[in-house]
N, C-alpha and C. Protein backbone atom coordinates (compact mmCIF):
# COMPACT_ATOMS: atom_id res chain seq x y z
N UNK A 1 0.84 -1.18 0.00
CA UNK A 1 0.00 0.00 0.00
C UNK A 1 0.89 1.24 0.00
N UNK A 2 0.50 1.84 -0.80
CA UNK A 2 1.48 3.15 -1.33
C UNK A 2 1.10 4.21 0.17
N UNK A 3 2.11 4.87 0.60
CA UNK A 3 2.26 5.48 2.04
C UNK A 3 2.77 7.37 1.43
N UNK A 4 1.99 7.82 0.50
CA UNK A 4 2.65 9.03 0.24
C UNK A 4 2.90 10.23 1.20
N UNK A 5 3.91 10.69 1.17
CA UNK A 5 4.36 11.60 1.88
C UNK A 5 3.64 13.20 1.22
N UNK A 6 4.92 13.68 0.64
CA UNK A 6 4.66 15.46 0.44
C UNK A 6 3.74 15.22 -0.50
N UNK A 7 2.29 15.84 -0.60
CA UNK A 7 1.68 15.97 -1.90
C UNK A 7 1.33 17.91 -2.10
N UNK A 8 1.38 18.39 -3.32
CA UNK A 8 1.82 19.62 -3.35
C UNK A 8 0.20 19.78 -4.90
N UNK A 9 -0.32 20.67 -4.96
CA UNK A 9 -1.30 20.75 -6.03
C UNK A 9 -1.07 21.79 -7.21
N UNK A 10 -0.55 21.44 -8.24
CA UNK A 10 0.28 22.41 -9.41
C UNK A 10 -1.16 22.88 -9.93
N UNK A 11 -0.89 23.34 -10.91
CA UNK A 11 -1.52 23.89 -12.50
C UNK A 11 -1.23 22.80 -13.45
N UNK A 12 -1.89 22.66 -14.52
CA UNK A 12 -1.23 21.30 -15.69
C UNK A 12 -1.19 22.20 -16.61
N UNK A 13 -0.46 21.43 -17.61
CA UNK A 13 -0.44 22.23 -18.85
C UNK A 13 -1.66 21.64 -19.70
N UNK A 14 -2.12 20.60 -19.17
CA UNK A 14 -3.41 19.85 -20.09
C UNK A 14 -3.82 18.76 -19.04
N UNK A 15 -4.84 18.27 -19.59
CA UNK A 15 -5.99 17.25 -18.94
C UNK A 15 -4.23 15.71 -18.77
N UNK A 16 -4.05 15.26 -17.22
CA UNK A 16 -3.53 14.00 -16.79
C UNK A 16 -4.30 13.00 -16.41
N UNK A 17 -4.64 11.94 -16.60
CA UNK A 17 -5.19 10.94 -15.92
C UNK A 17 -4.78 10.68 -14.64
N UNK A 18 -5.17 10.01 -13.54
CA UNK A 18 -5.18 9.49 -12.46
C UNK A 18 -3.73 8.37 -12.49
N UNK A 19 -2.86 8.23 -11.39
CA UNK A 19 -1.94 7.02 -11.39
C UNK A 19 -1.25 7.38 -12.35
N UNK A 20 -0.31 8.80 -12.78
CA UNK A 20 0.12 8.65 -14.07
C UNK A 20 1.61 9.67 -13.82
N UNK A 21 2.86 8.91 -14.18
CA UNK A 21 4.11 10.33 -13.92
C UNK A 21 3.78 11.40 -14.96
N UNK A 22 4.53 12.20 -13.87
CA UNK A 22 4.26 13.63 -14.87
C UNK A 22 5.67 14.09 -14.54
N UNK A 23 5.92 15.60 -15.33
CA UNK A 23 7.14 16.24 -14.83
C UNK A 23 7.19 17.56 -15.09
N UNK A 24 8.21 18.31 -14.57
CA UNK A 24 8.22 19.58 -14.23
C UNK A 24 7.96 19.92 -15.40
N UNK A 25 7.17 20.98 -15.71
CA UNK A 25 7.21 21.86 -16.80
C UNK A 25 7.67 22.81 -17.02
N UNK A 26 8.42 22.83 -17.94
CA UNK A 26 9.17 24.38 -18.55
C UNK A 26 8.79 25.61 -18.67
N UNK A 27 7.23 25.30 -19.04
CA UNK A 27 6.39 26.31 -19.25
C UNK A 27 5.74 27.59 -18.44
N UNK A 28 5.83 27.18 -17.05
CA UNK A 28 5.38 27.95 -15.82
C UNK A 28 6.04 27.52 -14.67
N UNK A 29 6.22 28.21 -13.21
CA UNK A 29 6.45 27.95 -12.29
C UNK A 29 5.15 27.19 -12.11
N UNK A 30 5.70 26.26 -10.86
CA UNK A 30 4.42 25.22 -10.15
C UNK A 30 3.40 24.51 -10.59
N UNK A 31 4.45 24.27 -12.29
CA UNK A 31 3.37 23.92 -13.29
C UNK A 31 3.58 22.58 -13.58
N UNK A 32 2.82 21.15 -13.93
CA UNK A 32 3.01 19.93 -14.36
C UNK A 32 2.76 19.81 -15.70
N UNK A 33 3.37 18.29 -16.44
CA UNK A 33 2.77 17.90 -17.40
C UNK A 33 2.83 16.06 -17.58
N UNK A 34 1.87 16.02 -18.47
CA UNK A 34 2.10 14.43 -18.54
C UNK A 34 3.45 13.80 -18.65
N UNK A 35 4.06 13.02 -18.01
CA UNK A 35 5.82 12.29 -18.52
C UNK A 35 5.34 11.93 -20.11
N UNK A 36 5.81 11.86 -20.85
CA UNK A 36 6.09 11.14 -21.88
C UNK A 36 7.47 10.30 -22.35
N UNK A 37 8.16 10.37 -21.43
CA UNK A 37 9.37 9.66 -21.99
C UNK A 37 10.48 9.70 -20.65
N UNK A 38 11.71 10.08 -20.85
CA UNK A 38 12.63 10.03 -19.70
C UNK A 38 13.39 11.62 -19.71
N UNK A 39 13.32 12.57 -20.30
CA UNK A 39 13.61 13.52 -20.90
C UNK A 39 13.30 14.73 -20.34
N UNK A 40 13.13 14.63 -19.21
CA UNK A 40 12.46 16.03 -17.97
C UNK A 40 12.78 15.06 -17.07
N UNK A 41 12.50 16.30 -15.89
CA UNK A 41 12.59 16.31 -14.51
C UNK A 41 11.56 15.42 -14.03
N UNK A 42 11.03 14.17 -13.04
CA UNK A 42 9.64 13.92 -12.66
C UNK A 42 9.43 14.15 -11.66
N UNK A 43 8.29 15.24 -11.23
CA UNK A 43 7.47 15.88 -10.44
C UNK A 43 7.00 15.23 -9.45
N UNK A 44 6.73 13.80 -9.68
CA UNK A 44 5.89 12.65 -9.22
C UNK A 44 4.88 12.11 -9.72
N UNK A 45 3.65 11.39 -9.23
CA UNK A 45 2.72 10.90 -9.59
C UNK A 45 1.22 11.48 -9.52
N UNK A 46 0.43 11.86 -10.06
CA UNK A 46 -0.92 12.63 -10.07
C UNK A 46 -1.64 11.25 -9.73
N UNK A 47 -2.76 11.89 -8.32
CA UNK A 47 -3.59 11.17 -7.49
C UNK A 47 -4.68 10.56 -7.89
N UNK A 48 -5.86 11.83 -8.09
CA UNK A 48 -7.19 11.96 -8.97
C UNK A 48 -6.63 12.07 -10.71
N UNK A 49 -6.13 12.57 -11.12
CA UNK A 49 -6.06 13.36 -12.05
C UNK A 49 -6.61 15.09 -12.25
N UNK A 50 -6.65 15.36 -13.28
CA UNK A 50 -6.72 17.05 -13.34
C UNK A 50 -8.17 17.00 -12.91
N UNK A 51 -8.59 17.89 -12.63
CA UNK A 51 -9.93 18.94 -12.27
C UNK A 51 -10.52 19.84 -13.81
N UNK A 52 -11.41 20.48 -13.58
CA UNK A 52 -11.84 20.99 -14.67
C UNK A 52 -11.49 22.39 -14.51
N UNK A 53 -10.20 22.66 -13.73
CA UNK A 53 -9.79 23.75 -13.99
C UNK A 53 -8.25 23.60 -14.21
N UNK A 54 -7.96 22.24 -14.74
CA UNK A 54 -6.38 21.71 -15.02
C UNK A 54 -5.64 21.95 -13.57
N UNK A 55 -6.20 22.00 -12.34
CA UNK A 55 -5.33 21.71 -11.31
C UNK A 55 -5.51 20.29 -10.96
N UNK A 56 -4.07 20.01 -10.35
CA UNK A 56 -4.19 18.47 -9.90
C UNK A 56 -3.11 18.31 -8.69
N UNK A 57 -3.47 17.67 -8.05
CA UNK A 57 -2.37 16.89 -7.08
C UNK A 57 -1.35 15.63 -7.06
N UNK A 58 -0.43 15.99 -6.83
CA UNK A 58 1.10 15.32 -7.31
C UNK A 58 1.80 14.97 -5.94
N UNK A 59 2.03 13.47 -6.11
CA UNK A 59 2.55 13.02 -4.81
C UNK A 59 4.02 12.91 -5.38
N UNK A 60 4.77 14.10 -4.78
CA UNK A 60 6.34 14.02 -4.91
C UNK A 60 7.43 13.34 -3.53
N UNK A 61 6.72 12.54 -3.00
CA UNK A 61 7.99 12.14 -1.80
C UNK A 61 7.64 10.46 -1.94
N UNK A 62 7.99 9.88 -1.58
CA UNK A 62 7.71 8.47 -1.01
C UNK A 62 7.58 7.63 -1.77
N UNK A 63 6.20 6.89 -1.37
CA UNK A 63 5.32 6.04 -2.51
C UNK A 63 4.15 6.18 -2.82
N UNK A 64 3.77 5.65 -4.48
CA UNK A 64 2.79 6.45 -4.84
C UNK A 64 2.17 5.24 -6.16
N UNK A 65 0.72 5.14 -6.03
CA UNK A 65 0.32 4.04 -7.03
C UNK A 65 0.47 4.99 -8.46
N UNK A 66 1.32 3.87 -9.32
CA UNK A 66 1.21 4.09 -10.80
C UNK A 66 0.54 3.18 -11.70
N UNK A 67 0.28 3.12 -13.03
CA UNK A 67 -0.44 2.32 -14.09
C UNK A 67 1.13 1.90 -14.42
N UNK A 68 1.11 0.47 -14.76
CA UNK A 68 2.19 0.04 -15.21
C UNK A 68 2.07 -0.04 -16.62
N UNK A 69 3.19 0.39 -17.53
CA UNK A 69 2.64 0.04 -19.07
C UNK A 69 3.18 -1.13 -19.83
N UNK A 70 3.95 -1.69 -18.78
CA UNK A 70 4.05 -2.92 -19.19
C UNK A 70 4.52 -3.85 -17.90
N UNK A 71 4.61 -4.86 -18.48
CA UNK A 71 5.24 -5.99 -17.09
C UNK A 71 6.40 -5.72 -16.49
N UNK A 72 6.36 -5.47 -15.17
CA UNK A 72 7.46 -5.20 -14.38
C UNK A 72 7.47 -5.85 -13.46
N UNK A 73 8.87 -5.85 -12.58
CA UNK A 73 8.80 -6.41 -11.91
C UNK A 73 10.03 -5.83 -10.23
N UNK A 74 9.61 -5.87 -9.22
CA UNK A 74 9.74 -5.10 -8.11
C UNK A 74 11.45 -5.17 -8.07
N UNK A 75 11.70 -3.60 -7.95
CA UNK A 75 13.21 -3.41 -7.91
C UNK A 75 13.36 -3.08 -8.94
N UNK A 76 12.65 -3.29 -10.65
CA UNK A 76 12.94 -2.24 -11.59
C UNK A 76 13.13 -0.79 -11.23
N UNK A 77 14.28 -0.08 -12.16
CA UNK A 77 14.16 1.50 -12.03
C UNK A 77 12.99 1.53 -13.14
N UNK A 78 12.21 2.78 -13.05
CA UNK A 78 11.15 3.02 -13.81
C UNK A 78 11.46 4.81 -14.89
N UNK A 79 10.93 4.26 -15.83
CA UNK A 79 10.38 5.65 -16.37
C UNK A 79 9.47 5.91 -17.12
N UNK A 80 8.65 6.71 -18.17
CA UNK A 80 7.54 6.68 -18.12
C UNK A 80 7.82 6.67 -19.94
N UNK A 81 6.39 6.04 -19.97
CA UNK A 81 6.00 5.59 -21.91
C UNK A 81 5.09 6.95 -22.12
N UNK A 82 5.07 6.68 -23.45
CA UNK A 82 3.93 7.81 -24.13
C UNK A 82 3.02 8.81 -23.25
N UNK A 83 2.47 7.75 -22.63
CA UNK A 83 1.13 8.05 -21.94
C UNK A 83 1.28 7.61 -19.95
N UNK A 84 2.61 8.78 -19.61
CA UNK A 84 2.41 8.50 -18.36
C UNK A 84 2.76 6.97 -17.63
N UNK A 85 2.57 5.96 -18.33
CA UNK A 85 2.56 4.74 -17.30
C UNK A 85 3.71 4.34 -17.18
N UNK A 86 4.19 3.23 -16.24
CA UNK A 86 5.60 3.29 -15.85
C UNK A 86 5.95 2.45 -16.40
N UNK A 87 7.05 2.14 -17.13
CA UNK A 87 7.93 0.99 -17.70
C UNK A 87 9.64 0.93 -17.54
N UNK A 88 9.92 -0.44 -17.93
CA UNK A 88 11.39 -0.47 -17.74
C UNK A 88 12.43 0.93 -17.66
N UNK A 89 13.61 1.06 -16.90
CA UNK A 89 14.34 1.46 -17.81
C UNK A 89 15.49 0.92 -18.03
N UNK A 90 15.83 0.87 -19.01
CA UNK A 90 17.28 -0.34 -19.66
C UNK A 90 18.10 1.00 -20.51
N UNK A 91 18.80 0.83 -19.72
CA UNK A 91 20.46 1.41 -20.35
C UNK A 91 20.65 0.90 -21.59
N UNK A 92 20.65 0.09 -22.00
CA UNK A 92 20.49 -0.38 -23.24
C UNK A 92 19.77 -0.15 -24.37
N UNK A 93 18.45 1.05 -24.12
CA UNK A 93 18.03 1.50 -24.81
C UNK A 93 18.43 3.24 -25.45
N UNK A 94 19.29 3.37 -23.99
CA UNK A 94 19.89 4.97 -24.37
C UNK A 94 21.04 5.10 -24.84
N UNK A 95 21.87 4.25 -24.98
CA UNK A 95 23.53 4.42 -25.20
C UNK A 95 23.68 5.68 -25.80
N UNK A 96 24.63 6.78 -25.64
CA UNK A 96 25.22 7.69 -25.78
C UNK A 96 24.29 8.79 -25.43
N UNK A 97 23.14 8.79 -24.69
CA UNK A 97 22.52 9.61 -24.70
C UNK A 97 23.07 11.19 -23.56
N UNK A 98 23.05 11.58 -23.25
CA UNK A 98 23.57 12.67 -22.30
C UNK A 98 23.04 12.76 -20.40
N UNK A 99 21.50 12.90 -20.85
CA UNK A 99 20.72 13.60 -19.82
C UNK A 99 19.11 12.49 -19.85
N UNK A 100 19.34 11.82 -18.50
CA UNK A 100 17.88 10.82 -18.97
C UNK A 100 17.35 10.86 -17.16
N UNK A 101 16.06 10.93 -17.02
CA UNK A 101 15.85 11.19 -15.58
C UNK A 101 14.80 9.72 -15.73
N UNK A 102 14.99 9.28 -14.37
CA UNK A 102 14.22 7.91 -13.98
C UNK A 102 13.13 8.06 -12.64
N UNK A 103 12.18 7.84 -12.78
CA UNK A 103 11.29 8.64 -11.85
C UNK A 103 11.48 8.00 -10.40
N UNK A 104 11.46 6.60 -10.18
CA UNK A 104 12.06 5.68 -9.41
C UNK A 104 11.98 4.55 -9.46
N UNK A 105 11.49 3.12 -8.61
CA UNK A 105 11.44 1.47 -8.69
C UNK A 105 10.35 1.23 -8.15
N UNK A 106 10.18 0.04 -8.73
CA UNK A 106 9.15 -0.44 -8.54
C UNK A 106 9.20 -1.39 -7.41
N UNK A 107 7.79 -1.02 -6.89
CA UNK A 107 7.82 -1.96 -5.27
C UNK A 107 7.41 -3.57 -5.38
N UNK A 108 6.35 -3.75 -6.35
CA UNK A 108 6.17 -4.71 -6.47
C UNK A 108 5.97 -5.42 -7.98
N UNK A 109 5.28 -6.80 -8.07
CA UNK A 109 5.83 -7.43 -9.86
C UNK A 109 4.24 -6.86 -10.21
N UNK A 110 3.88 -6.24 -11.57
CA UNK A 110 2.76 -6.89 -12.03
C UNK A 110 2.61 -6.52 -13.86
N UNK A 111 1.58 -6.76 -13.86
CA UNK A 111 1.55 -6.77 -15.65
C UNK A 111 1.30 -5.65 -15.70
N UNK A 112 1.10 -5.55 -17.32
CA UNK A 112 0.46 -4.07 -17.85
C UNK A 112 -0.85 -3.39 -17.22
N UNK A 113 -0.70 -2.71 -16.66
CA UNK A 113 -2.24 -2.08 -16.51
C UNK A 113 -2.64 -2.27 -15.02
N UNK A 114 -1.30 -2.87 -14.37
CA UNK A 114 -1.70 -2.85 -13.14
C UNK A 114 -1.73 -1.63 -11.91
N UNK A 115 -1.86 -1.17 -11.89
CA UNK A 115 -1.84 -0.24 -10.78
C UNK A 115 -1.22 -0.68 -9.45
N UNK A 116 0.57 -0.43 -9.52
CA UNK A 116 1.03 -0.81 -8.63
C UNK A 116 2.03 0.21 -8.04
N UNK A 117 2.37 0.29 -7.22
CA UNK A 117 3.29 1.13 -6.40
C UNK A 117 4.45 1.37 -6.72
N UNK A 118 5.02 2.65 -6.87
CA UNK A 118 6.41 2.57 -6.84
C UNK A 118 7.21 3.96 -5.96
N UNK A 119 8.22 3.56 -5.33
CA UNK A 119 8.76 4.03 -4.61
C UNK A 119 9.86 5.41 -5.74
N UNK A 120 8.97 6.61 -4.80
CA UNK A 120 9.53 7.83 -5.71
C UNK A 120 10.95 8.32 -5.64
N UNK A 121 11.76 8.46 -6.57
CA UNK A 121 13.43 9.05 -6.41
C UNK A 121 13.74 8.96 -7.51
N UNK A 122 13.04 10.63 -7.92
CA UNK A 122 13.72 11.34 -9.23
C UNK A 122 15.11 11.34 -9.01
N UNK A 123 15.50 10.95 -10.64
CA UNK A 123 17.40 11.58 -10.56
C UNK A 123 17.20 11.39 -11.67
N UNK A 124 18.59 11.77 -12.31
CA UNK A 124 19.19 12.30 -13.47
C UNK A 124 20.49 11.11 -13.35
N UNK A 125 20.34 10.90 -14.89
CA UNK A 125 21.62 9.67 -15.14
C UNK A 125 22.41 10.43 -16.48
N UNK A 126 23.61 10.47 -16.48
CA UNK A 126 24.05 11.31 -17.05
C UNK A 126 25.03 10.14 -18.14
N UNK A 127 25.28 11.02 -18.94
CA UNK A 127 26.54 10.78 -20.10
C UNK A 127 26.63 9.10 -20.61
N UNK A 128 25.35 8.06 -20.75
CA UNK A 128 25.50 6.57 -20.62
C UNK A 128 26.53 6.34 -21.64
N UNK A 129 27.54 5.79 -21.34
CA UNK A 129 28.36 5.72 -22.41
C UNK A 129 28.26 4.14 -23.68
N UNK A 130 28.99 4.73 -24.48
CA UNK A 130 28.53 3.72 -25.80
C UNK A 130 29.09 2.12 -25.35
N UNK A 131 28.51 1.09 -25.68
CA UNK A 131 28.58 0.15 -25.56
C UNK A 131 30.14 -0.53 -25.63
């Protein structure tokens, strides 16, 4: 059971679903947006999702239920697909890349679509070098 700590309520830049990473946005102070990839900062995880005035609440400390977008399994580092949900991340898919942020791991195993927990600790992985 996900035990979240700091939750803080931004502005979005657009409509987030519920259970979904997001990350800092460029665009405004105290502002979120959906994750789409590994390529920003992550903010944390959005609770409800947005409101009909694009505010939402973002659990940035601890642990926090996510949509998995694919099969994982507990102790993966995570980062986020297209659409927010959490999936692998494999070094092996970035080689030479510079600047890649990982939102954090996963607490426990489950398939796609599960709504499972993962323990939050944004960082930044720098310079992966070529194979």
């Amino acid at each position: 059971m996900a035990q979240p700590g700091f939750i803080r309520n931004f502005s979005s830049e657009g409509e987030i679903p519920p259970n979904r990473l997001c990350i800092v946005s460029a665009a405004a102070d105290f502002q979120v947006a959906l994750a789409t990839g590994a390529d920003a900062m992550f903010a944390g995880v959005t609770e409800q999702g947005t409101d009909d005035h694009l505010r939402i609440d973002v659990v940035m400390t601890q642990s926090a239920p996510v949509e998995f977008g694919e099969e994982l399994v507990a102790g993966t580092p995570v980062i986020s697909d297209a659409e927010g949900k959490a999936i692998a991340f494999d070094v092996a898919n970035f080689v030479g890349e510079v600047e890649l942020y990982v939102a954090g791991w996963v607490m426990e195993d489950g398939a796609a679509g599960t709504i499972g927990d993962v323990f939050l600790n944004p960082h930044l992985v720098a310079n992966i070098p070529s194979a």
